[in-house]
PDB file of N, CA and C in Angstrom:
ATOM      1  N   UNK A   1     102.978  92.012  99.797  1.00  0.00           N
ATOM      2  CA  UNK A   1     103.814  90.851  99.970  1.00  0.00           C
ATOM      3  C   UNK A   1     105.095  91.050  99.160  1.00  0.00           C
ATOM      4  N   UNK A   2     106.379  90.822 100.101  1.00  0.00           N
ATOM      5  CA  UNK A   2     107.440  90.840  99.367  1.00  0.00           C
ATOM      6  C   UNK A   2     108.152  89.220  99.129  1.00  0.00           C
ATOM      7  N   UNK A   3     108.293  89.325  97.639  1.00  0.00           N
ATOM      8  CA  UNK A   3     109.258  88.257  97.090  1.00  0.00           C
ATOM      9  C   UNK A   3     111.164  88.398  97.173  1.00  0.00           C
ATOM     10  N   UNK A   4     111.082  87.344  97.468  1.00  0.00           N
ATOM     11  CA  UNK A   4     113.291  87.227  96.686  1.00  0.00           C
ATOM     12  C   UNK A   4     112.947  86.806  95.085  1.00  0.00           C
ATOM     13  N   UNK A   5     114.359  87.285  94.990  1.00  0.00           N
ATOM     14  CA  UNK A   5     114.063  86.580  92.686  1.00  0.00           C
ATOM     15  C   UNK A   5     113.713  85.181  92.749  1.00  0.00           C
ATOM     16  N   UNK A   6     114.433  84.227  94.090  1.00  0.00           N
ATOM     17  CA  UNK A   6     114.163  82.549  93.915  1.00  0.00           C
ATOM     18  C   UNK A   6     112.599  82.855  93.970  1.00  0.00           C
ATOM     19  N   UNK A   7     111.782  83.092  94.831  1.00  0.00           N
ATOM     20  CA  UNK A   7     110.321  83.091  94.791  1.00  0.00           C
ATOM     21  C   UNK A   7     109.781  83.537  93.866  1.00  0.00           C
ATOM     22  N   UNK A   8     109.972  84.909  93.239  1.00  0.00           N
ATOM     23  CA  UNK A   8     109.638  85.356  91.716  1.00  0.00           C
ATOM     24  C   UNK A   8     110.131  83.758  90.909  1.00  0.00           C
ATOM     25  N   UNK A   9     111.030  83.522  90.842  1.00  0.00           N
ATOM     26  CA  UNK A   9     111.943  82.488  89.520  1.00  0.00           C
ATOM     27  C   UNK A   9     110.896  81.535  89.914  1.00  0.00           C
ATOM     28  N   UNK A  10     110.035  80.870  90.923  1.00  0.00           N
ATOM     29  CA  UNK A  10     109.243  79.247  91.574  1.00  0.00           C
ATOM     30  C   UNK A  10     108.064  79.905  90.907  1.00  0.00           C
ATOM     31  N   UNK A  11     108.007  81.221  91.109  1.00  0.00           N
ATOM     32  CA  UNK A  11     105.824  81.348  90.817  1.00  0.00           C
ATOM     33  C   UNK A  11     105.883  81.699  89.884  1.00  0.00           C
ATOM     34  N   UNK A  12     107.205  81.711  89.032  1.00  0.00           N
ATOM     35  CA  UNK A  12     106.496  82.210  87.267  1.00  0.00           C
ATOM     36  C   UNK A  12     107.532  80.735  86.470  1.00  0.00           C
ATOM     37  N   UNK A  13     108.149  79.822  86.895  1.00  0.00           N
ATOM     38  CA  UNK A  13     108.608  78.743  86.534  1.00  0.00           C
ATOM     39  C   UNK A  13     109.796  79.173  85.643  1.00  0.00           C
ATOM     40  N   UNK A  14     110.713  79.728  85.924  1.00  0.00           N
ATOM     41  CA  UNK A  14     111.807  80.417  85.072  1.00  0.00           C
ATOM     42  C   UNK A  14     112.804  80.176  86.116  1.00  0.00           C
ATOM     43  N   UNK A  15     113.979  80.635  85.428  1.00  0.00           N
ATOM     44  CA  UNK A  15     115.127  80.682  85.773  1.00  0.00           C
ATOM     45  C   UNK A  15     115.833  81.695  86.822  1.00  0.00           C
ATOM     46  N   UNK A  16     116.576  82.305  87.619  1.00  0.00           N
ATOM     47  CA  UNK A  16     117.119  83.116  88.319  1.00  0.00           C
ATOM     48  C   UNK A  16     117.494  84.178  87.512  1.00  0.00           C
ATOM     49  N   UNK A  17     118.331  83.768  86.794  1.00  0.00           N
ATOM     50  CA  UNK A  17     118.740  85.066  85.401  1.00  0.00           C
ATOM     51  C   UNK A  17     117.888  85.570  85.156  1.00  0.00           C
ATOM     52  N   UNK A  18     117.087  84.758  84.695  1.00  0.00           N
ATOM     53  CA  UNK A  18     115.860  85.152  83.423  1.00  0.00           C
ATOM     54  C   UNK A  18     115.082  86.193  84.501  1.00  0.00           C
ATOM     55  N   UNK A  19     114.526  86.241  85.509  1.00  0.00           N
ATOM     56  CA  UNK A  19     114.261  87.099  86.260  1.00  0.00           C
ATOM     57  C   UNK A  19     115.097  88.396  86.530  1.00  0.00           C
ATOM     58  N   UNK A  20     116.566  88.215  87.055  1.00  0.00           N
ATOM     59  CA  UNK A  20     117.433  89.078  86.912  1.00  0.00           C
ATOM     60  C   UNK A  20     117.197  89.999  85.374  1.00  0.00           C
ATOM     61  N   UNK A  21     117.157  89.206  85.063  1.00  0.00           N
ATOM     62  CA  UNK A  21     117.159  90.333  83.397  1.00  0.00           C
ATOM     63  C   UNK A  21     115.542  91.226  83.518  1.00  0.00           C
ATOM     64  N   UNK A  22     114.784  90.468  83.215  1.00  0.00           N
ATOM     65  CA  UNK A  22     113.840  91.321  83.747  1.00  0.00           C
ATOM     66  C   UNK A  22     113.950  92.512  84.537  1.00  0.00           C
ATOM     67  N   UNK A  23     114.160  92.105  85.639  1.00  0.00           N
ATOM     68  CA  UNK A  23     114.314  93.221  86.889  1.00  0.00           C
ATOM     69  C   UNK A  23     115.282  94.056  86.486  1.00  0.00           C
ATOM     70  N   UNK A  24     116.098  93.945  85.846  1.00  0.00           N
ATOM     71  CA  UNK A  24     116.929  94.960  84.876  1.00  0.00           C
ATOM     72  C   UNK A  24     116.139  95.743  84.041  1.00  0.00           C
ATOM     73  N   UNK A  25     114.921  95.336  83.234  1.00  0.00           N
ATOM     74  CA  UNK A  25     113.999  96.248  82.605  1.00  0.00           C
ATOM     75  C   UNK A  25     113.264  97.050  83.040  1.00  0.00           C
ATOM     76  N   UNK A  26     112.945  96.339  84.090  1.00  0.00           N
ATOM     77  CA  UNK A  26     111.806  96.902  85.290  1.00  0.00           C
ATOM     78  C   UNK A  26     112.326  98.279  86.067  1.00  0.00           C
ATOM     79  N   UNK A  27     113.405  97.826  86.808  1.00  0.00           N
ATOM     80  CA  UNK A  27     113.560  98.661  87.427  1.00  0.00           C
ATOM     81  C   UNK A  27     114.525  99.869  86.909  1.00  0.00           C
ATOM     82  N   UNK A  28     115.648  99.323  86.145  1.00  0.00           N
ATOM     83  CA  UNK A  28     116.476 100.131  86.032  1.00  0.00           C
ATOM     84  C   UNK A  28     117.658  99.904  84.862  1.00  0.00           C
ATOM     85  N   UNK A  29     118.232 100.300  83.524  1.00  0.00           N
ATOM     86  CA  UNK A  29     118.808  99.676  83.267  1.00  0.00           C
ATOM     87  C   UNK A  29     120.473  99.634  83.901  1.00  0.00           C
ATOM     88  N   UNK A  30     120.641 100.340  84.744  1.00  0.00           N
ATOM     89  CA  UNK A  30     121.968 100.284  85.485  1.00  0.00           C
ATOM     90  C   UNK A  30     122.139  99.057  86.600  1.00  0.00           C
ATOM     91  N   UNK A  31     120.839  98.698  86.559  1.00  0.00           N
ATOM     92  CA  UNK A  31     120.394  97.592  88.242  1.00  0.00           C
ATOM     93  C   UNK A  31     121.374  96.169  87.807  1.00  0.00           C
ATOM     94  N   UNK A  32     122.381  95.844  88.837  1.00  0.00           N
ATOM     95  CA  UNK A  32     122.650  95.361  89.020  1.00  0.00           C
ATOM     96  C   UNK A  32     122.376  93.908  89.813  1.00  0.00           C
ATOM     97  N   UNK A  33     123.130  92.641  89.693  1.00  0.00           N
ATOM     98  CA  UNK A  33     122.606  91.878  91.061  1.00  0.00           C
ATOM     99  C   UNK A  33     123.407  92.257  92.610  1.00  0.00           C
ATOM    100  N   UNK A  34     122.646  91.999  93.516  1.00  0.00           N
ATOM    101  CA  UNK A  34     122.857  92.352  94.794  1.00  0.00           C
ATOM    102  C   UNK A  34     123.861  91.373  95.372  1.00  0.00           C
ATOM    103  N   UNK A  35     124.871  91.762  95.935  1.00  0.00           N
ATOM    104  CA  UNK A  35     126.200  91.155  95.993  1.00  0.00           C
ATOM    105  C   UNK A  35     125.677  90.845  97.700  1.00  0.00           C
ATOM    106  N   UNK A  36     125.727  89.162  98.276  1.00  0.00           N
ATOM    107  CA  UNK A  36     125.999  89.506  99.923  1.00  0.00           C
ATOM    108  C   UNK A  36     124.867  88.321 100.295  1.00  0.00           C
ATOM    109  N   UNK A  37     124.706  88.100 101.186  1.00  0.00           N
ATOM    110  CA  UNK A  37     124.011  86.521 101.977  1.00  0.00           C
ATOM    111  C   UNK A  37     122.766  86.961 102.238  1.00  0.00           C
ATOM    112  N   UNK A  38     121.979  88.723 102.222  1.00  0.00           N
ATOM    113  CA  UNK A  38     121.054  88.960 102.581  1.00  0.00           C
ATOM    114  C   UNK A  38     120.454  89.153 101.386  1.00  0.00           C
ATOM    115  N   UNK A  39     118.690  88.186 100.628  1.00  0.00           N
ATOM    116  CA  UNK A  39     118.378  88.359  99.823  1.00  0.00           C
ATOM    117  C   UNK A  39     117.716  89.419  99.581  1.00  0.00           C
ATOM    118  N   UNK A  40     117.265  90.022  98.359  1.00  0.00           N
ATOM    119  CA  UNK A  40     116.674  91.741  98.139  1.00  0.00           C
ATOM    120  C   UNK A  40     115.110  91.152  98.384  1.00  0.00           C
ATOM    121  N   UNK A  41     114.116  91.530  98.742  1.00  0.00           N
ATOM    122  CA  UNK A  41     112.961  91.474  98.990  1.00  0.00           C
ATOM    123  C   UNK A  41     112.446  92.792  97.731  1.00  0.00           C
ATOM    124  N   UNK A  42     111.343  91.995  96.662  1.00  0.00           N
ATOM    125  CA  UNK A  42     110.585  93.383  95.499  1.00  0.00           C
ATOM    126  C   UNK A  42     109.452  93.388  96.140  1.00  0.00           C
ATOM    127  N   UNK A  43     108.439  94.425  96.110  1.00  0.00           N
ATOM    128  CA  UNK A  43     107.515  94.654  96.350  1.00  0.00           C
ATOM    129  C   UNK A  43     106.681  94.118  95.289  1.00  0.00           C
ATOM    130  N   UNK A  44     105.508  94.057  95.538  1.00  0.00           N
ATOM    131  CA  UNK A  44     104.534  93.092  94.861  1.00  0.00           C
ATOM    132  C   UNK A  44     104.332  93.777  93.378  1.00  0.00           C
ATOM    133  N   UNK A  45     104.149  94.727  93.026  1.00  0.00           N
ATOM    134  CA  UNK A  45     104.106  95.852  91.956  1.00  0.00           C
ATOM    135  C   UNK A  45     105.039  95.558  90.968  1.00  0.00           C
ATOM    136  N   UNK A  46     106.596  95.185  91.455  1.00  0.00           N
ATOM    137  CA  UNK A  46     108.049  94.684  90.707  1.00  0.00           C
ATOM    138  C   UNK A  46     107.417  93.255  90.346  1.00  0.00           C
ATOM    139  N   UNK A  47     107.004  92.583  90.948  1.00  0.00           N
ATOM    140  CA  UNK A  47     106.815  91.182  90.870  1.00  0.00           C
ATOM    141  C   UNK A  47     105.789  91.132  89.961  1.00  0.00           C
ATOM    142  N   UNK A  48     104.566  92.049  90.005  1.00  0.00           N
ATOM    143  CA  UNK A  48     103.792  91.547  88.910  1.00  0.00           C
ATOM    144  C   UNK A  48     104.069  92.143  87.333  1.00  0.00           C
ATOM    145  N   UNK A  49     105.260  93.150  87.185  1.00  0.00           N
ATOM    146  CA  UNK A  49     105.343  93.740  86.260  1.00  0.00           C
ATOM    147  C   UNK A  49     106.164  92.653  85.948  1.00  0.00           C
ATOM    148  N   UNK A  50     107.320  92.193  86.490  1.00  0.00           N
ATOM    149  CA  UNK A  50     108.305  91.438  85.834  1.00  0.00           C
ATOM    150  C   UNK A  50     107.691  89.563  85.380  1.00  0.00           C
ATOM    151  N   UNK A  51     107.088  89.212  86.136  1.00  0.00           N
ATOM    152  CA  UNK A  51     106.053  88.322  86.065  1.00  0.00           C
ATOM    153  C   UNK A  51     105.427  88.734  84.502  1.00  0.00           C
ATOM    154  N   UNK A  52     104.417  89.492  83.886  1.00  0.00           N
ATOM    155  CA  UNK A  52     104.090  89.778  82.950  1.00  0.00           C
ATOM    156  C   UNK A  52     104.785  89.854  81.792  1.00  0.00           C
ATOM    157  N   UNK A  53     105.984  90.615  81.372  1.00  0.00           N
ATOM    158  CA  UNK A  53     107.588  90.353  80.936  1.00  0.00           C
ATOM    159  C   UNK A  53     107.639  88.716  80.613  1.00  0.00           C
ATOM    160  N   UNK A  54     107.587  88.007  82.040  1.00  0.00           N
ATOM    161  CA  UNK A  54     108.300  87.062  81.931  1.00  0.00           C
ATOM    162  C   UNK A  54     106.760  86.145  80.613  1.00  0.00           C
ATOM    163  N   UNK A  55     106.074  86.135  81.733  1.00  0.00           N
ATOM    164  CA  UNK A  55     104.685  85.213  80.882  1.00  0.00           C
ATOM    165  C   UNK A  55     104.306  85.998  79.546  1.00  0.00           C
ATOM    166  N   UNK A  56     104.413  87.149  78.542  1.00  0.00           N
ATOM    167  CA  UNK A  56     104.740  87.329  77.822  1.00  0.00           C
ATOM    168  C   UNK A  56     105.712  87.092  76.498  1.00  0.00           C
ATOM    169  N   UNK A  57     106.872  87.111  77.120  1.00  0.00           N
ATOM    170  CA  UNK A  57     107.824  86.655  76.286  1.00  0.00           C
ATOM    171  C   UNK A  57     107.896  85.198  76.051  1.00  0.00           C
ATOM    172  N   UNK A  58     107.132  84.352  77.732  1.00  0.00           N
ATOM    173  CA  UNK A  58     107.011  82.849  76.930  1.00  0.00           C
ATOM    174  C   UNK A  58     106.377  82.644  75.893  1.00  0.00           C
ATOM    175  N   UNK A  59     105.132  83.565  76.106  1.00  0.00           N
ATOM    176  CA  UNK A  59     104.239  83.159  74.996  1.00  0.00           C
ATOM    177  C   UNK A  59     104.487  83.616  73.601  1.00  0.00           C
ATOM    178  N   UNK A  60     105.462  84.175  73.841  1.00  0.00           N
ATOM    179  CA  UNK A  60     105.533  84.949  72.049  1.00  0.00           C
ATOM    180  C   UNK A  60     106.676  83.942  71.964  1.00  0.00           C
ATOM    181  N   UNK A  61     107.482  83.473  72.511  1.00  0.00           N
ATOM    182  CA  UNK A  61     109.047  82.927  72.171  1.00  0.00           C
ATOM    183  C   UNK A  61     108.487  81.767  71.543  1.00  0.00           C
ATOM    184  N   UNK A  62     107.397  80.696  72.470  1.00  0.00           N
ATOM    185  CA  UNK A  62     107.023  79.906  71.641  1.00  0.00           C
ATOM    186  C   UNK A  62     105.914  79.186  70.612  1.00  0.00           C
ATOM    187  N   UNK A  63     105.206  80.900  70.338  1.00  0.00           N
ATOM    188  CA  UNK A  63     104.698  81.601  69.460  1.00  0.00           C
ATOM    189  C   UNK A  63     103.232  80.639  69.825  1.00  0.00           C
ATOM    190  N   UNK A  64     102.921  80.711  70.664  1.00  0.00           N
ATOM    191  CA  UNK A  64     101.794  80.660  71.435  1.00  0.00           C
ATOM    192  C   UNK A  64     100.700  81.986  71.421  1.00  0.00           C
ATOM    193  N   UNK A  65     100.258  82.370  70.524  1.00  0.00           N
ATOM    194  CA  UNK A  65      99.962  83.627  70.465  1.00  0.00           C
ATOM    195  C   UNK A  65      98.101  83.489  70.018  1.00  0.00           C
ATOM    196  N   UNK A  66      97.680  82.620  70.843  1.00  0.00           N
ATOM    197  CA  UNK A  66      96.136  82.202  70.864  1.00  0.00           C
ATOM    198  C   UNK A  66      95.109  83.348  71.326  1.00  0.00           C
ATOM    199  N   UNK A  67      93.871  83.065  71.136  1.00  0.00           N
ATOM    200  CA  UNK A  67      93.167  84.134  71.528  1.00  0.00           C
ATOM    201  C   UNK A  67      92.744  84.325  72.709  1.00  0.00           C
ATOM    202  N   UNK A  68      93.138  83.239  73.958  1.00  0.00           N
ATOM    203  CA  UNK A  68      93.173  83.085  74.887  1.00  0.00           C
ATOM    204  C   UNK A  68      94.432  83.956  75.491  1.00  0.00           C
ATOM    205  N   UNK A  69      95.121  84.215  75.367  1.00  0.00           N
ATOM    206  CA  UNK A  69      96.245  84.868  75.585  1.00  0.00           C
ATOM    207  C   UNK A  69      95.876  86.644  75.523  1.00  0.00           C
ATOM    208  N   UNK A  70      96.049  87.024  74.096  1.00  0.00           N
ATOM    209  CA  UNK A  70      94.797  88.106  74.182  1.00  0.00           C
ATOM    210  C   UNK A  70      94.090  88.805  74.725  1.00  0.00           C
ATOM    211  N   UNK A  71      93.031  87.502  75.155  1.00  0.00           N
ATOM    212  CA  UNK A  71      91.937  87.922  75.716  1.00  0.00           C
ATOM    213  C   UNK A  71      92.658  88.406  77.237  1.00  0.00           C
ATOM    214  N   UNK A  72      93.370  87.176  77.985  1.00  0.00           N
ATOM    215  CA  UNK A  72      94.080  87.793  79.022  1.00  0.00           C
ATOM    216  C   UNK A  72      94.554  89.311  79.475  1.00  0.00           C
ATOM    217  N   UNK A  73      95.206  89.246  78.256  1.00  0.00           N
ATOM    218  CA  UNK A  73      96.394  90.766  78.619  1.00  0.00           C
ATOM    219  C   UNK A  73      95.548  91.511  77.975  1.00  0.00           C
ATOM    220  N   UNK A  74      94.120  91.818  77.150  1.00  0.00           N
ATOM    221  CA  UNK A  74      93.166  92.715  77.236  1.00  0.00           C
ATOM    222  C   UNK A  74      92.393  92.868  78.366  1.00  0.00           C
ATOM    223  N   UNK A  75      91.781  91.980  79.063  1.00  0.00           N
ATOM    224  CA  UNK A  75      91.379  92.041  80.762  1.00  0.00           C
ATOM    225  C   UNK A  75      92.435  92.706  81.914  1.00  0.00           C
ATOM    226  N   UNK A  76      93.469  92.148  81.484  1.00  0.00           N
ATOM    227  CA  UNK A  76      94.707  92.714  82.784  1.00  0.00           C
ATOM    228  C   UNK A  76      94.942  94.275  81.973  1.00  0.00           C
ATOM    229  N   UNK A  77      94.669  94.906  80.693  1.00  0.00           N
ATOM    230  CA  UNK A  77      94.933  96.232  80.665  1.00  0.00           C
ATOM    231  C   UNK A  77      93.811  96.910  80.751  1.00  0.00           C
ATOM    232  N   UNK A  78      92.886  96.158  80.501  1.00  0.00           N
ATOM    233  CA  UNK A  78      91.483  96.580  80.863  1.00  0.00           C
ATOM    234  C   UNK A  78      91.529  96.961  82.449  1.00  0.00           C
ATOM    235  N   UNK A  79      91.400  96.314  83.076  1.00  0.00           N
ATOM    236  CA  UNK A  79      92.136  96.485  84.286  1.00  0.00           C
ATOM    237  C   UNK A  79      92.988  97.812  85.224  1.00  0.00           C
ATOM    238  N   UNK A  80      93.760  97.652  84.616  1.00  0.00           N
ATOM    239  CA  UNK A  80      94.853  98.627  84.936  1.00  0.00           C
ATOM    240  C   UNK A  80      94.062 100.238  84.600  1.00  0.00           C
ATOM    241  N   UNK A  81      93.656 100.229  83.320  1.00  0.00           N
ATOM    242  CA  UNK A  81      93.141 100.987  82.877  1.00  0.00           C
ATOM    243  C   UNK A  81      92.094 101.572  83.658  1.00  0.00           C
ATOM    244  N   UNK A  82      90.833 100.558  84.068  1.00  0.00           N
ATOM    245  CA  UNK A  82      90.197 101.456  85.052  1.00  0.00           C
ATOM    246  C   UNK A  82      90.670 101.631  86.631  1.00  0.00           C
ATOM    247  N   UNK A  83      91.434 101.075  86.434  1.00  0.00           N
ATOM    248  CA  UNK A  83      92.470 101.818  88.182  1.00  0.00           C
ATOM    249  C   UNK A  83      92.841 103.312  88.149  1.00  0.00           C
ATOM    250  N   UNK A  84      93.704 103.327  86.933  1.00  0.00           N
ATOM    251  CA  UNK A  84      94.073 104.087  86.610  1.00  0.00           C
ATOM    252  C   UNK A  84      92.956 106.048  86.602  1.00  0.00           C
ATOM    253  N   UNK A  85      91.978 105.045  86.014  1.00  0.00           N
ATOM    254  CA  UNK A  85      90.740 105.837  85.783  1.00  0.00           C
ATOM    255  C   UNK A  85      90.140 106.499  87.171  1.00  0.00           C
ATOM    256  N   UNK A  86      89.994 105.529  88.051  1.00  0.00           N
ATOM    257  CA  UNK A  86      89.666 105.835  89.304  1.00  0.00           C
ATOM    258  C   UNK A  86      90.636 106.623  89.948  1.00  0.00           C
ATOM    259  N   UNK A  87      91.465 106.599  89.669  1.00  0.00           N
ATOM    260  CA  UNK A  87      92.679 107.320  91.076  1.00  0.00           C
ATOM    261  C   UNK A  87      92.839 108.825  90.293  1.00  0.00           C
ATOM    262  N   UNK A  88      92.506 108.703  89.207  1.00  0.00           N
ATOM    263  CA  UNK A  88      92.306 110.184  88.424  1.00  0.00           C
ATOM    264  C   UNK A  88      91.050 110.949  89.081  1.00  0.00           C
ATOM    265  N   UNK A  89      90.111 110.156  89.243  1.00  0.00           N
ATOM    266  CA  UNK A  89      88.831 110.484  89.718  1.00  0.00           C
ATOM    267  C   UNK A  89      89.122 110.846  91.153  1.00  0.00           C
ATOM    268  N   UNK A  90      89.769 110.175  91.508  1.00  0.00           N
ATOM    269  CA  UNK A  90      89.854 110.295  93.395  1.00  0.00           C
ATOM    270  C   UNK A  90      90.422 111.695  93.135  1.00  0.00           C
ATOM    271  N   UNK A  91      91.804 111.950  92.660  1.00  0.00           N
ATOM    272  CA  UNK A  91      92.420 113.304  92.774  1.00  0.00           C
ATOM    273  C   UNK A  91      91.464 114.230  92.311  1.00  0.00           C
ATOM    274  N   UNK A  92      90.587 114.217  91.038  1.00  0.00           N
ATOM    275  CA  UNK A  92      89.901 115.460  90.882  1.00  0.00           C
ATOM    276  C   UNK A  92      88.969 116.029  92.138  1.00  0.00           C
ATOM    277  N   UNK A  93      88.040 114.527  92.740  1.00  0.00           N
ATOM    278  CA  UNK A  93      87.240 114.659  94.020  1.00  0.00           C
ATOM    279  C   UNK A  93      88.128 115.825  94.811  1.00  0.00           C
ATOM    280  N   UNK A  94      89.292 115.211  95.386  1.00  0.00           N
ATOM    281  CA  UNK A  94      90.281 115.677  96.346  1.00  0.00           C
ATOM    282  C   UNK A  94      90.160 117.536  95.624  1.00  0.00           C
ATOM    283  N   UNK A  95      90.978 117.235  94.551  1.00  0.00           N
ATOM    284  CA  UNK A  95      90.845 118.562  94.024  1.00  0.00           C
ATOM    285  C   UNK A  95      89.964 119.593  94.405  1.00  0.00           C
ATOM    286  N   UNK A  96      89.041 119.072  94.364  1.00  0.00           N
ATOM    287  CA  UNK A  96      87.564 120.078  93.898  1.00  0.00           C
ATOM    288  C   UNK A  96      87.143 120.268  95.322  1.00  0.00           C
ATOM    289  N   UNK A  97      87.162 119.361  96.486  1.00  0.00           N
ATOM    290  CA  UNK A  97      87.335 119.519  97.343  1.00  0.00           C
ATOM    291  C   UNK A  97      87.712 120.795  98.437  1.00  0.00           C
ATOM    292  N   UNK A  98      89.246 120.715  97.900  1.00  0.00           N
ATOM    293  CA  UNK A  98      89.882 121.857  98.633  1.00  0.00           C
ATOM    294  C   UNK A  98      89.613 123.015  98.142  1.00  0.00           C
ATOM    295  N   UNK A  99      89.505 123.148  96.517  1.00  0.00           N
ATOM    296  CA  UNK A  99      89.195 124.423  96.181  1.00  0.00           C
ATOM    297  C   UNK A  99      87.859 124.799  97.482  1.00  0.00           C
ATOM    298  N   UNK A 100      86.287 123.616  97.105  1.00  0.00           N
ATOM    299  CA  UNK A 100      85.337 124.463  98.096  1.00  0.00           C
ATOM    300  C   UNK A 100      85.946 124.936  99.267  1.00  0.00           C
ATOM    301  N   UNK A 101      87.071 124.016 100.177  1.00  0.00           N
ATOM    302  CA  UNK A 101      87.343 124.601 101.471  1.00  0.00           C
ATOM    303  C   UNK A 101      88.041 125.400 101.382  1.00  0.00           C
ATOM    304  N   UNK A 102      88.817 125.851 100.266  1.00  0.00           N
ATOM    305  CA  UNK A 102      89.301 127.772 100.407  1.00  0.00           C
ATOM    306  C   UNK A 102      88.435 128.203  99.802  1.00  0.00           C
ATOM    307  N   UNK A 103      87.062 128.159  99.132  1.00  0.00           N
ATOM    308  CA  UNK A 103      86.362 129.375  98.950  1.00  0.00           C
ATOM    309  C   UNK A 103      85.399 129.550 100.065  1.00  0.00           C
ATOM    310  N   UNK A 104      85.525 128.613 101.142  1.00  0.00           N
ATOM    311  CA  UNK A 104      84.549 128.381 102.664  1.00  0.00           C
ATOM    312  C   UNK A 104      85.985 129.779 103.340  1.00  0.00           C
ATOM    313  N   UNK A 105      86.487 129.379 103.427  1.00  0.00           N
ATOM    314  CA  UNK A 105      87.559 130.259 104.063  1.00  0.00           C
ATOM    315  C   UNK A 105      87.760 131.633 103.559  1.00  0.00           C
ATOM    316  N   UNK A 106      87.876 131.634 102.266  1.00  0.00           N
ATOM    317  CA  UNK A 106      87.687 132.859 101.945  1.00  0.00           C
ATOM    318  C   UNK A 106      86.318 133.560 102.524  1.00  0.00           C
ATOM    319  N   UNK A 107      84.839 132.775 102.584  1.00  0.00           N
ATOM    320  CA  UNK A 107      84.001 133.467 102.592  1.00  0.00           C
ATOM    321  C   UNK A 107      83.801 133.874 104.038  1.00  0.00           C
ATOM    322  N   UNK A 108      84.196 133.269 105.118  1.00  0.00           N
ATOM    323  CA  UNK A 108      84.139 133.166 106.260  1.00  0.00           C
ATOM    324  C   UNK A 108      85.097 134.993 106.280  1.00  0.00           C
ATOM    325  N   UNK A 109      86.466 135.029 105.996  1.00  0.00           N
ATOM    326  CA  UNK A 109      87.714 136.097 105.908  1.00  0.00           C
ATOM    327  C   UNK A 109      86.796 137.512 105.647  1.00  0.00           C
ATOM    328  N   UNK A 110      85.943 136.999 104.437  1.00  0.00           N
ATOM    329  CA  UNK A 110      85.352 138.531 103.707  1.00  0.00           C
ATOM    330  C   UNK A 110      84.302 138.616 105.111  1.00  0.00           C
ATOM    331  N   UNK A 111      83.407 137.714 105.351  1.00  0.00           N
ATOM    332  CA  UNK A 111      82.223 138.174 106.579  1.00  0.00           C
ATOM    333  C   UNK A 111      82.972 138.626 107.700  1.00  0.00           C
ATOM    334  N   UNK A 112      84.065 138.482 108.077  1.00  0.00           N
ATOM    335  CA  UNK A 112      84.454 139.310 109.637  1.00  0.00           C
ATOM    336  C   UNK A 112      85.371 140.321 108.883  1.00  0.00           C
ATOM    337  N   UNK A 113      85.311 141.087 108.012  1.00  0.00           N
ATOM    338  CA  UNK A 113      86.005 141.690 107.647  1.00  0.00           C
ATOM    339  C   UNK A 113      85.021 143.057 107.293  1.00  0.00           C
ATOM    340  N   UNK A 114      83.492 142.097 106.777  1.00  0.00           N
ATOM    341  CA  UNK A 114      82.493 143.172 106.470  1.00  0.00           C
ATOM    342  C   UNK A 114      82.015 143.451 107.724  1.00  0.00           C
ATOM    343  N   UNK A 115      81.772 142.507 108.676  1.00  0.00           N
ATOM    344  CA  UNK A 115      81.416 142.667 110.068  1.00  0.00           C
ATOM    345  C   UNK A 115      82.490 144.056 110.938  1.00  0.00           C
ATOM    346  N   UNK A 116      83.885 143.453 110.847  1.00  0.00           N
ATOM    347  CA  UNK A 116      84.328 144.721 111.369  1.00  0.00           C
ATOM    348  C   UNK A 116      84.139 145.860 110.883  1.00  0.00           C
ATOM    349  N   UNK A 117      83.981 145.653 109.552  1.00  0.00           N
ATOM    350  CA  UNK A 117      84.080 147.343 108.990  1.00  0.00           C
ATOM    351  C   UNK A 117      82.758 148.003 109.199  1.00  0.00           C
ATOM    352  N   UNK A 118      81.780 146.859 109.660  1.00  0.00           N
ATOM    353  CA  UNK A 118      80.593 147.197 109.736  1.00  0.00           C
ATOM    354  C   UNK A 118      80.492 148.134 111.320  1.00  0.00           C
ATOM    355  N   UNK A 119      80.932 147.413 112.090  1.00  0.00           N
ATOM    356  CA  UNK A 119      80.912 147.512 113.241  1.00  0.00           C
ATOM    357  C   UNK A 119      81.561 148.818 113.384  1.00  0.00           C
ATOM    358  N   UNK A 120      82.709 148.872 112.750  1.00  0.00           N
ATOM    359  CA  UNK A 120      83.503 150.677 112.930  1.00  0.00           C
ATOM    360  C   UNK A 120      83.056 151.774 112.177  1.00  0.00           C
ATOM    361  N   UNK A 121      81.739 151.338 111.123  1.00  0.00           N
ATOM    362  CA  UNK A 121      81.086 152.429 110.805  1.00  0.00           C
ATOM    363  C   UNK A 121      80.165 152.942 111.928  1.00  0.00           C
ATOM    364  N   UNK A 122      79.394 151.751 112.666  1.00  0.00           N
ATOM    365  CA  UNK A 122      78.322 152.211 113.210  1.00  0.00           C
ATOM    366  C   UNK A 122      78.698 152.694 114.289  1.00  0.00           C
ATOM    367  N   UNK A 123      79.619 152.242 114.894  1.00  0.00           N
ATOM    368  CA  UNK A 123      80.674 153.124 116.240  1.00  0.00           C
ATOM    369  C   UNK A 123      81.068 154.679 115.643  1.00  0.00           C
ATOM    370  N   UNK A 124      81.093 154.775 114.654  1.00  0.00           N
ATOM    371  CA  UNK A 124      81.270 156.398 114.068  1.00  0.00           C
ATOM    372  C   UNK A 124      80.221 156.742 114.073  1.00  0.00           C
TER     373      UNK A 124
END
């Protein structure tokens, strides 16, 4: 799902700027705002990073810093963390994978190779 900054600025209760600035951290620090009548659409990934930023800094600005809070952004890195974990796992699978299917290929290469040579001994 793609957001405009007004929809980011409504679902995290902030300001237009205050998002803009964000999305300046997020994405880039050269990022500019988008000049023109057609709004920028972020992908959901921008939105929840800058979202986090944003609900972060409320909570520290007005030093809201409970164990409920905490506990949150230890679950959401908890989180991330085993995603993270998994897609490591997927690539090694993948990995390990292809190695077997080039050592299937290799082994297949060496048998018609012993086969021919086999075959042109016994023809001698």
């Amino acid at each position: 799902m793609k957001l405009t900054v007004k929809d980011i600025a409504e679902r995290y209760n902030t300001s237009i700027s205050r998002v803009y600035y964000y999305l300046n951290k997020v994405i880039d620090d050269s990022y500019k705002k988008p000049k023109g009548k057609n709004p920028v659409m972020y992908d959901e990934e921008i939105v929840l990073r800058v979202g986090n930023l944003i609900q972060d800094a409320t909570i520290l600005k007005g030093k809201k810093q409970d164990k409920e809070y905490w506990r949150q952004k230890s679950i959401r890195l908890q989180k991330e963390n085993n995603n993270l974990k998994m897609e490591i796992n997927a690539i090694e699978n993948i990995k390990d994978s292809i190695k077997l299917l080039n050592d299937l290929d290799n082994q297949k290469v060496n048998q018609k190779e012993d086969v021919a040579s086999f075959n042109k001994s016994k023809s001698n």
